[in-house]
N, C-alpha and C. Protein backbone atom coordinates (compact mmCIF):
# COMPACT_ATOMS: atom_id res chain seq x y z
N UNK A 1 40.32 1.76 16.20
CA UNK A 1 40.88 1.57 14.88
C UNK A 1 39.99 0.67 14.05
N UNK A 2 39.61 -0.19 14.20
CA UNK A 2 38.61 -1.23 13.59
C UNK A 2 37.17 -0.47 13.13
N UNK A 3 37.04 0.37 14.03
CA UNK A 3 35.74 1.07 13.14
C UNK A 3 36.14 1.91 12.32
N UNK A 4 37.19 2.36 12.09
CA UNK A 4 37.36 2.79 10.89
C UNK A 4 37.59 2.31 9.74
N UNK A 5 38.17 0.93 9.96
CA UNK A 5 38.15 0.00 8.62
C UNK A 5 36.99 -0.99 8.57
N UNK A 6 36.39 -0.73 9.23
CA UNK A 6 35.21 -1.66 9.25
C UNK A 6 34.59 -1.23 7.86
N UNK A 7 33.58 -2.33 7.21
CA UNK A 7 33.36 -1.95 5.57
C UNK A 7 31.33 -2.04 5.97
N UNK A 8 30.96 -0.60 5.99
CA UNK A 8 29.79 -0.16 6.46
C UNK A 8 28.47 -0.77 5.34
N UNK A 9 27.50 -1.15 5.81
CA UNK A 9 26.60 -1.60 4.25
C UNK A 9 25.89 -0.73 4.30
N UNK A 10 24.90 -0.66 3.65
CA UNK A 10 24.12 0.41 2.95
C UNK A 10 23.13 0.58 3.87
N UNK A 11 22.26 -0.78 4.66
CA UNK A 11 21.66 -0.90 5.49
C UNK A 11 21.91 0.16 6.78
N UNK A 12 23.73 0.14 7.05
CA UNK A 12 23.46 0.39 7.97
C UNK A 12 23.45 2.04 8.36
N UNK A 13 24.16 2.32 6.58
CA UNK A 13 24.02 4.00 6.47
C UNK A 13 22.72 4.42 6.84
N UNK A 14 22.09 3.89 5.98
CA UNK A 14 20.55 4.18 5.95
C UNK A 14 20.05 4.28 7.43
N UNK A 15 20.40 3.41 8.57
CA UNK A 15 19.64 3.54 9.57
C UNK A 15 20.68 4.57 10.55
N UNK A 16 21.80 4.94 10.14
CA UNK A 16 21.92 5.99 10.88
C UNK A 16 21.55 7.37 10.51
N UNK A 17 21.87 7.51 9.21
CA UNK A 17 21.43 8.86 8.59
C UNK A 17 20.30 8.99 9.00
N UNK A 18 18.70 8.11 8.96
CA UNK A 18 17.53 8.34 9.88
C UNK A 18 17.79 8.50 11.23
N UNK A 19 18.26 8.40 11.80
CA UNK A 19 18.59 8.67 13.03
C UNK A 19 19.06 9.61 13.27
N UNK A 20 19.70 10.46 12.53
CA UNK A 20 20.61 11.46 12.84
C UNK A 20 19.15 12.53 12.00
N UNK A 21 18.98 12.55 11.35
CA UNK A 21 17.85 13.52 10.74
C UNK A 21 16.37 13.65 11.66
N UNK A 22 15.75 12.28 12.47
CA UNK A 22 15.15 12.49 13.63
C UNK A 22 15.19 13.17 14.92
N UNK A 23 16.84 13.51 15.31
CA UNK A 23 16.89 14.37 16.01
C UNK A 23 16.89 16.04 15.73
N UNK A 24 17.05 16.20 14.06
CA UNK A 24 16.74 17.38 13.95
C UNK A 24 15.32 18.83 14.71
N UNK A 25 15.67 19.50 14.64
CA UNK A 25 14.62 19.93 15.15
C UNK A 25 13.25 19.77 14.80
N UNK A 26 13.63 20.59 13.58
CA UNK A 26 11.87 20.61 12.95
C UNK A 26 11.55 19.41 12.30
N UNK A 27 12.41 18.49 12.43
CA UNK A 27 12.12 16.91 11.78
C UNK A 27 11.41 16.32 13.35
N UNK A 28 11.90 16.38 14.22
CA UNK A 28 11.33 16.07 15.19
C UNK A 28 10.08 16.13 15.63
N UNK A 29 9.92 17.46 15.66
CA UNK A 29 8.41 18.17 16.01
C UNK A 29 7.30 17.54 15.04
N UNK A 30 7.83 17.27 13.73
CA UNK A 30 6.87 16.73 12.43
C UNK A 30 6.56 15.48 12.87
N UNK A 31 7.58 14.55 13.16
CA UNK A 31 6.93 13.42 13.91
C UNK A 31 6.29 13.25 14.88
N UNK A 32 6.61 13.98 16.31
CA UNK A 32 6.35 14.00 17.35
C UNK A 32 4.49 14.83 16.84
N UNK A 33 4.52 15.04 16.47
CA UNK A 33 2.99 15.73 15.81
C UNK A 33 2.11 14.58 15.18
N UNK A 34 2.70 14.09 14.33
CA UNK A 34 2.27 12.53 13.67
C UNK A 34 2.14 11.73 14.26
N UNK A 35 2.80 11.80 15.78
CA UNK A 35 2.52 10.42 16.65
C UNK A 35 1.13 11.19 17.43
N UNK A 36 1.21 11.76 17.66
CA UNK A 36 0.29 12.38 18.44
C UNK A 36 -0.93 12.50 17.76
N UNK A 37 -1.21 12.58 16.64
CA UNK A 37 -2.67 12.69 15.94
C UNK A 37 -2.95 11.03 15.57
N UNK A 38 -1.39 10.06 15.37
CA UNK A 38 -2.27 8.87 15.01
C UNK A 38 -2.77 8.30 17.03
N UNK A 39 -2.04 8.72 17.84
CA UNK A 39 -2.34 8.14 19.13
C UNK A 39 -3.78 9.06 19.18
N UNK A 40 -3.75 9.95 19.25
CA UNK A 40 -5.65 10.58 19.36
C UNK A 40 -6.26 9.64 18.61
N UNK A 41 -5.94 9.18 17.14
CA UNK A 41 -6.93 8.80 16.81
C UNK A 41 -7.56 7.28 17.35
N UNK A 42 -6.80 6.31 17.72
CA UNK A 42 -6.31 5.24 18.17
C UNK A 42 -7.15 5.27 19.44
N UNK A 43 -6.82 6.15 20.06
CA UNK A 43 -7.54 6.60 21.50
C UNK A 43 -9.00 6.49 21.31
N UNK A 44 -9.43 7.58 20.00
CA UNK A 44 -11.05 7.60 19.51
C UNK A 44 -11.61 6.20 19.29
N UNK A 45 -10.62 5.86 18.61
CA UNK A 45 -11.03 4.37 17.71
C UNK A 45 -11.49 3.53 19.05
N UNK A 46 -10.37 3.08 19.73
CA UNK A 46 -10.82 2.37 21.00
C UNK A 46 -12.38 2.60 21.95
N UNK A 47 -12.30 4.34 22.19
CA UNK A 47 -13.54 4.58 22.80
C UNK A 47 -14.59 3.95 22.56
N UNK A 48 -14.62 4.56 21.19
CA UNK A 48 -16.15 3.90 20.40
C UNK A 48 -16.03 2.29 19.89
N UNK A 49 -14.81 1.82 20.22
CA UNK A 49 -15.52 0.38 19.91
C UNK A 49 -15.71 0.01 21.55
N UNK A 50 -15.53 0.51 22.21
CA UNK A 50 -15.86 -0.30 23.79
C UNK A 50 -16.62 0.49 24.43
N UNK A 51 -17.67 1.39 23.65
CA UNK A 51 -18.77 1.77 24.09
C UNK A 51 -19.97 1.30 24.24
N UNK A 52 -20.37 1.12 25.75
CA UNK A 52 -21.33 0.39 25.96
C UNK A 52 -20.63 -0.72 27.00
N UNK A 53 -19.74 -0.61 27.19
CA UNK A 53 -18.66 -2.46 27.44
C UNK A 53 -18.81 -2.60 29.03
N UNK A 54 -18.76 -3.66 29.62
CA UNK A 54 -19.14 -3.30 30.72
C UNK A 54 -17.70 -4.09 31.27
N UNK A 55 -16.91 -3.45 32.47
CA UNK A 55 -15.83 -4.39 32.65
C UNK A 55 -15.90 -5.21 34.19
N UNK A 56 -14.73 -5.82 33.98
CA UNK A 56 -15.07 -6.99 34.67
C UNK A 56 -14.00 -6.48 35.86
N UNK A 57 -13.81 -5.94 37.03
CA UNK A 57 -12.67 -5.46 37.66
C UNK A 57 -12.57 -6.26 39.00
N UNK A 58 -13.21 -7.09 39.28
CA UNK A 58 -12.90 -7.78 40.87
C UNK A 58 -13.59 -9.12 40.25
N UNK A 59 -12.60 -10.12 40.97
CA UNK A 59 -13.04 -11.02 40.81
C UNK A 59 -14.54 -11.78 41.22
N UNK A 60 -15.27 -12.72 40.31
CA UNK A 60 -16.42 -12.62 41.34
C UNK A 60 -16.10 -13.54 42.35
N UNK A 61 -17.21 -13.69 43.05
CA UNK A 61 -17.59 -14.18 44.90
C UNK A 61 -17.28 -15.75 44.16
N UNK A 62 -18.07 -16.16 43.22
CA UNK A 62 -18.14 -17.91 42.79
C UNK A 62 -17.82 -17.93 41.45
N UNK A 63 -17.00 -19.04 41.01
CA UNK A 63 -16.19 -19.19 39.81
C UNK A 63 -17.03 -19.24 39.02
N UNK A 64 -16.72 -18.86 37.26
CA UNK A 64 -17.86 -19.00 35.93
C UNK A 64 -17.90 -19.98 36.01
N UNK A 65 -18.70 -20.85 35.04
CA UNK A 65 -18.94 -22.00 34.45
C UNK A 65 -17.88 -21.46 33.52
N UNK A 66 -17.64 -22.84 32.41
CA UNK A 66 -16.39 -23.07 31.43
C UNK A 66 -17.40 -22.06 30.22
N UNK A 67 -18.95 -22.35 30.04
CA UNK A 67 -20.00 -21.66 29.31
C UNK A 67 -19.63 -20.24 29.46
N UNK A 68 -19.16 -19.36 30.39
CA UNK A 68 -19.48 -18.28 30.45
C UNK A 68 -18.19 -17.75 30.11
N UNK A 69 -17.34 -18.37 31.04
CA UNK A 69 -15.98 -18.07 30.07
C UNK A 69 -15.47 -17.86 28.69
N UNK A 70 -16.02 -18.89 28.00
CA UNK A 70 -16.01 -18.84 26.54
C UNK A 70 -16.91 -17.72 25.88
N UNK A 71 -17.94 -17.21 26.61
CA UNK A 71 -19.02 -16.65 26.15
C UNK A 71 -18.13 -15.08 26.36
N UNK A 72 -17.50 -14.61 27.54
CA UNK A 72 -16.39 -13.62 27.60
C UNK A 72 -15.90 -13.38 26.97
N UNK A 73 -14.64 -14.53 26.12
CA UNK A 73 -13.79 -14.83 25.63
C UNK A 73 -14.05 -14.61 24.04
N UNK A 74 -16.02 -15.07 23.74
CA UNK A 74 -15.90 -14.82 22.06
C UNK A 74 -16.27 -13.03 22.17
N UNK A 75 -16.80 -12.72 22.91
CA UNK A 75 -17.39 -11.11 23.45
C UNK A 75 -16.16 -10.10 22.66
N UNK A 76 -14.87 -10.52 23.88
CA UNK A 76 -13.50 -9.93 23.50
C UNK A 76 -13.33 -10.35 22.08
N UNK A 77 -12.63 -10.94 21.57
CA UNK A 77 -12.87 -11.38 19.94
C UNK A 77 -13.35 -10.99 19.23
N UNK A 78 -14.89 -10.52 19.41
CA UNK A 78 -15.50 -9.51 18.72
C UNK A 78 -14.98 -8.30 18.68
N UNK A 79 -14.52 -7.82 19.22
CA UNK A 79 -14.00 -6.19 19.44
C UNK A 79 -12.76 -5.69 18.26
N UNK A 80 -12.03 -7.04 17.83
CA UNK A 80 -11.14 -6.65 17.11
C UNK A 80 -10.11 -6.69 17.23
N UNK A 81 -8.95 -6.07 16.74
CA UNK A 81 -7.75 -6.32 17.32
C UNK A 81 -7.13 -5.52 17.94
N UNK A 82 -7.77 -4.40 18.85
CA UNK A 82 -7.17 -3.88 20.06
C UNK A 82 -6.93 -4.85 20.82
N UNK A 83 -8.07 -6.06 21.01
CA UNK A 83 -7.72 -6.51 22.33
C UNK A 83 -7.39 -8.01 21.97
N UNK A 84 -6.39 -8.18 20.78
CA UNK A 84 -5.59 -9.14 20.75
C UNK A 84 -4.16 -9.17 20.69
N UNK A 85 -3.89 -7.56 20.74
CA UNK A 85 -2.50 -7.78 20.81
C UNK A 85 -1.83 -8.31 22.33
């Protein structure tokens, strides 16, 4: 009973009516298409900025110096903001 007298705001029309129009079909597919060409591109983008990159996957045998760490650390930084989120 309370959700029916409940007094709805505009906000929250708005975010269901999107919701309800996302599951449409061919509304669906339009997005699901749009995610998919910005994730390819995202994918590209990444390649070519970490081409060339050499990674670091096992730890080494003897610890960096604090020098080399930082020297890693501005490396990554350079790259942008893939690899700061």
């Amino acid at each position: 009973m309370y959700a029916l007298t409940k007094k709805i705001t505009g906000a929250e029309w708005k975010k269901t009516f999107f919701k309800w129009v996302k599951k449409l079909p061919f509304v669906k597919r339009l997005v699901e298409k749009e995610l998919d060409k910005n994730m390819k591109s995202m994918a590209e983008d990444l390649t070519a900025q970490l081409k060339g990159m050499s990674y670091q996957r096992y730890l080494p045998a003897k610890g960096w110096s604090k020098d080399r760490v930082v020297k890693e650390i501005m490396k990554c930084n350079e790259l942008g903001w893939f690899c700061t989120a």
